[in-house]
C-alpha atoms as a PDB file:
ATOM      1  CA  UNK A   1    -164.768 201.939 -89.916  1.00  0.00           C
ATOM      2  CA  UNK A   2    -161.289 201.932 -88.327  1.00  0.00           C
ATOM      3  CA  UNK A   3    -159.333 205.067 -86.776  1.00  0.00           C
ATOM      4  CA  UNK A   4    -156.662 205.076 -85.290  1.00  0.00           C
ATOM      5  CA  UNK A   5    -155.497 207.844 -82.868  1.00  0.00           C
ATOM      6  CA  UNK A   6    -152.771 208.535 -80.310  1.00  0.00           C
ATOM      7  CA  UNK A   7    -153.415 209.447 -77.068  1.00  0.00           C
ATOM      8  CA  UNK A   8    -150.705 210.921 -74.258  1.00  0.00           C
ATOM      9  CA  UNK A   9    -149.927 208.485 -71.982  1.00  0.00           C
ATOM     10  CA  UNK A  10    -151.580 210.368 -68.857  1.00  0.00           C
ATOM     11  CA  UNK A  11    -154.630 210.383 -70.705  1.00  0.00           C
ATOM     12  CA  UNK A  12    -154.436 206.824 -72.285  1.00  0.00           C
ATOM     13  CA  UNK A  13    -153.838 205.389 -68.504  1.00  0.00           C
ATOM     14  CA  UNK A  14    -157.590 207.309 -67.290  1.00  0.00           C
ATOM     15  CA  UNK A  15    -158.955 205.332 -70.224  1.00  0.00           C
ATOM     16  CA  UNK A  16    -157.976 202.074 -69.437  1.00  0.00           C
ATOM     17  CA  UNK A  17    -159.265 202.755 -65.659  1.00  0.00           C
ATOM     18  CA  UNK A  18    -162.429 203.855 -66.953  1.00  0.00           C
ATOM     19  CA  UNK A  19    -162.012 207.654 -65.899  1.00  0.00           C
ATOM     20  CA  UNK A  20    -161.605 209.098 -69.151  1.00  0.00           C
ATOM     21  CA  UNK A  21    -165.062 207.938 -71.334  1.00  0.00           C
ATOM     22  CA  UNK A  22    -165.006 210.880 -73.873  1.00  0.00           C
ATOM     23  CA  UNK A  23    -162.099 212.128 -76.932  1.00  0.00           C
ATOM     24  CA  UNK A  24    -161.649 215.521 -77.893  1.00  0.00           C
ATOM     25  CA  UNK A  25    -160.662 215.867 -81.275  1.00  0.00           C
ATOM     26  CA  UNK A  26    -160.123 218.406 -84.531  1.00  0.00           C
ATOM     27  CA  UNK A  27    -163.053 217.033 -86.669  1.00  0.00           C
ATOM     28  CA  UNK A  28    -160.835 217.261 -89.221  1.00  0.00           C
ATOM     29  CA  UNK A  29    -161.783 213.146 -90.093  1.00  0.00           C
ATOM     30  CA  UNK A  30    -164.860 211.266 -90.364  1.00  0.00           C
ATOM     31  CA  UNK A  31    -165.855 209.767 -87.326  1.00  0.00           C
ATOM     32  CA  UNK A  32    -169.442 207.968 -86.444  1.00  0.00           C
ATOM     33  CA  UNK A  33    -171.302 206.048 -84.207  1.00  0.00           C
ATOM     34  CA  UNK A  34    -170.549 202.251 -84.258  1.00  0.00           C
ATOM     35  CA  UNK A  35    -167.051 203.157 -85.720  1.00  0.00           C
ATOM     36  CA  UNK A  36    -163.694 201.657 -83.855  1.00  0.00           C
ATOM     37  CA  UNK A  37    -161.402 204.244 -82.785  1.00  0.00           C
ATOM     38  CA  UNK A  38    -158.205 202.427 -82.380  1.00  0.00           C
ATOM     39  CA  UNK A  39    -156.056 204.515 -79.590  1.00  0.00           C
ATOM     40  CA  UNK A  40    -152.274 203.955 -78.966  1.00  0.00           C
ATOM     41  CA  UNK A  41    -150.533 205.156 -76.291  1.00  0.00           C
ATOM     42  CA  UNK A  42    -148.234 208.248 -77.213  1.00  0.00           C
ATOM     43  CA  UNK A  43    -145.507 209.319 -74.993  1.00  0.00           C
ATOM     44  CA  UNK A  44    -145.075 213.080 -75.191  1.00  0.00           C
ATOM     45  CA  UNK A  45    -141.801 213.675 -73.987  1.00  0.00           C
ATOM     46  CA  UNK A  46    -139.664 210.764 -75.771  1.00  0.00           C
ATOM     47  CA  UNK A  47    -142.108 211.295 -79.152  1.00  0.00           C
ATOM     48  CA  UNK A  48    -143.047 207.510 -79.176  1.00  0.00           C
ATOM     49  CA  UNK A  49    -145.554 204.869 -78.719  1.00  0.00           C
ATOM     50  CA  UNK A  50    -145.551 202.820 -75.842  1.00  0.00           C
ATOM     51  CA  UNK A  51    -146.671 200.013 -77.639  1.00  0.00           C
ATOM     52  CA  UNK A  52    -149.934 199.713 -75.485  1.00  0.00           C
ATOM     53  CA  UNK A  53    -153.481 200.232 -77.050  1.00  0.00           C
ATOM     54  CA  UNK A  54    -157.049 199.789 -76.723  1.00  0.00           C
ATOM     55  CA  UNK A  55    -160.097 199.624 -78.900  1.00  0.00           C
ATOM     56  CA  UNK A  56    -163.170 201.198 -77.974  1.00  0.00           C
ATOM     57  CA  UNK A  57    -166.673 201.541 -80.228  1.00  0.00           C
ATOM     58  CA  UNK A  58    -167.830 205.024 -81.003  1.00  0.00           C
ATOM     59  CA  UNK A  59    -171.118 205.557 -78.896  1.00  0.00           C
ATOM     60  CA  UNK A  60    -171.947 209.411 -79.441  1.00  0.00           C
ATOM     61  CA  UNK A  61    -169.895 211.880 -82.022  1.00  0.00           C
ATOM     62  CA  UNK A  62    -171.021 215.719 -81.777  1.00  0.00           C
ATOM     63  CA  UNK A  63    -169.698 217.991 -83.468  1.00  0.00           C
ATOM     64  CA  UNK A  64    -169.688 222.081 -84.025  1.00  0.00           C
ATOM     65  CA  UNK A  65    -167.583 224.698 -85.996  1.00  0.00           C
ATOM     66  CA  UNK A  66    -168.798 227.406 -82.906  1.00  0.00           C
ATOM     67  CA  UNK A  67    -170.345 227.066 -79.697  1.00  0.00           C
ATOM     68  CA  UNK A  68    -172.733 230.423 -79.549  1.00  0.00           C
ATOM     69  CA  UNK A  69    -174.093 229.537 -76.456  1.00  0.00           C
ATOM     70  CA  UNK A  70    -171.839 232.125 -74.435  1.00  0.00           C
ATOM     71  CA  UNK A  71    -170.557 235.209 -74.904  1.00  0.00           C
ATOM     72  CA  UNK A  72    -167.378 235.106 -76.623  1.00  0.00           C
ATOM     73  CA  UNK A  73    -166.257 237.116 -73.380  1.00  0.00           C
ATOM     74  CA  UNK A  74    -167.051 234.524 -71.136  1.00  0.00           C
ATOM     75  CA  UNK A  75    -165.398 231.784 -73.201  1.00  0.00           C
ATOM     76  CA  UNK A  76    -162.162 233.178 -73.721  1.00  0.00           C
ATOM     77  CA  UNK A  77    -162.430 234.523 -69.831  1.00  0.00           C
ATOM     78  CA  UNK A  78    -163.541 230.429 -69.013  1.00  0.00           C
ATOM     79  CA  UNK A  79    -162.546 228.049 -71.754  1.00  0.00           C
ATOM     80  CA  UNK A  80    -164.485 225.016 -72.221  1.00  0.00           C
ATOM     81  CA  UNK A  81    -165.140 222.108 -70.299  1.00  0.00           C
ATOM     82  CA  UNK A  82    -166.189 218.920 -71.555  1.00  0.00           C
ATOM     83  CA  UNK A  83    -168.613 216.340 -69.192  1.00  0.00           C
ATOM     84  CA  UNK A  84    -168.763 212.485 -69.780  1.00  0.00           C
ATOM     85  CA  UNK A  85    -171.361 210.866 -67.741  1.00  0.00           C
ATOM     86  CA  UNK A  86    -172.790 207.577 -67.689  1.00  0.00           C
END
C-alpha cells in the first residue's frame, strides 16, 4: 500500500541526507511493513509543497496508545525521545 505524507521542509532535507531514518506519526492510518510511504516536502511558513518528494519502504511500524514505562512525572518533566539506528 501507498501513503502519502507531508513532511516540513527541515525535516524532509535530513531525509534525503540520510539523517532522518525514522517518522513520527498520529496512528490515526494504517501503516505496515513493506508499505510505501510517499513523503512530499511541506513548507510551513508559505503552507505549500515544494514540489520535491521521496519514496521510502516501510521497514519497522510500532505503535502504542501509552508508554507506561515511566512515571507520568518524569515524562511530562522529559518528553520523549525517539532513536533511529542502523
Amino acid at each position: 500500500m501507498r501513503h502519502t505524507k507531508k513532511v516540513w521542509s527541515e525535516y524532509f532535507q535530513k531525509i534525503i541526507d540520510g539523517k532522518k531514518t525514522y517518522e513520527l506519526r498520529l496512528a490515526d492510518w494504517e501503516c505496515n511493513e513493506g508499505d510505501i510511504l510517499v513523503l512530499q516536502e511541506w513548507n510551513p511558513k508559505t503552507k505549500e509543497y515544494t514540489g520535491r518528494e521521496i519514496e521510502k519502504e516501510v521497514t519497522y511500524v510500532g505503535k502504542t496508545k501509552n508508554f507506561t514505562f515511566w512515571p507520568k512525572e518524569d515524562v511530562e518533566k522529559y518528553g520523549y525521545q525517539i532513536i533511529a539506528f542502523k
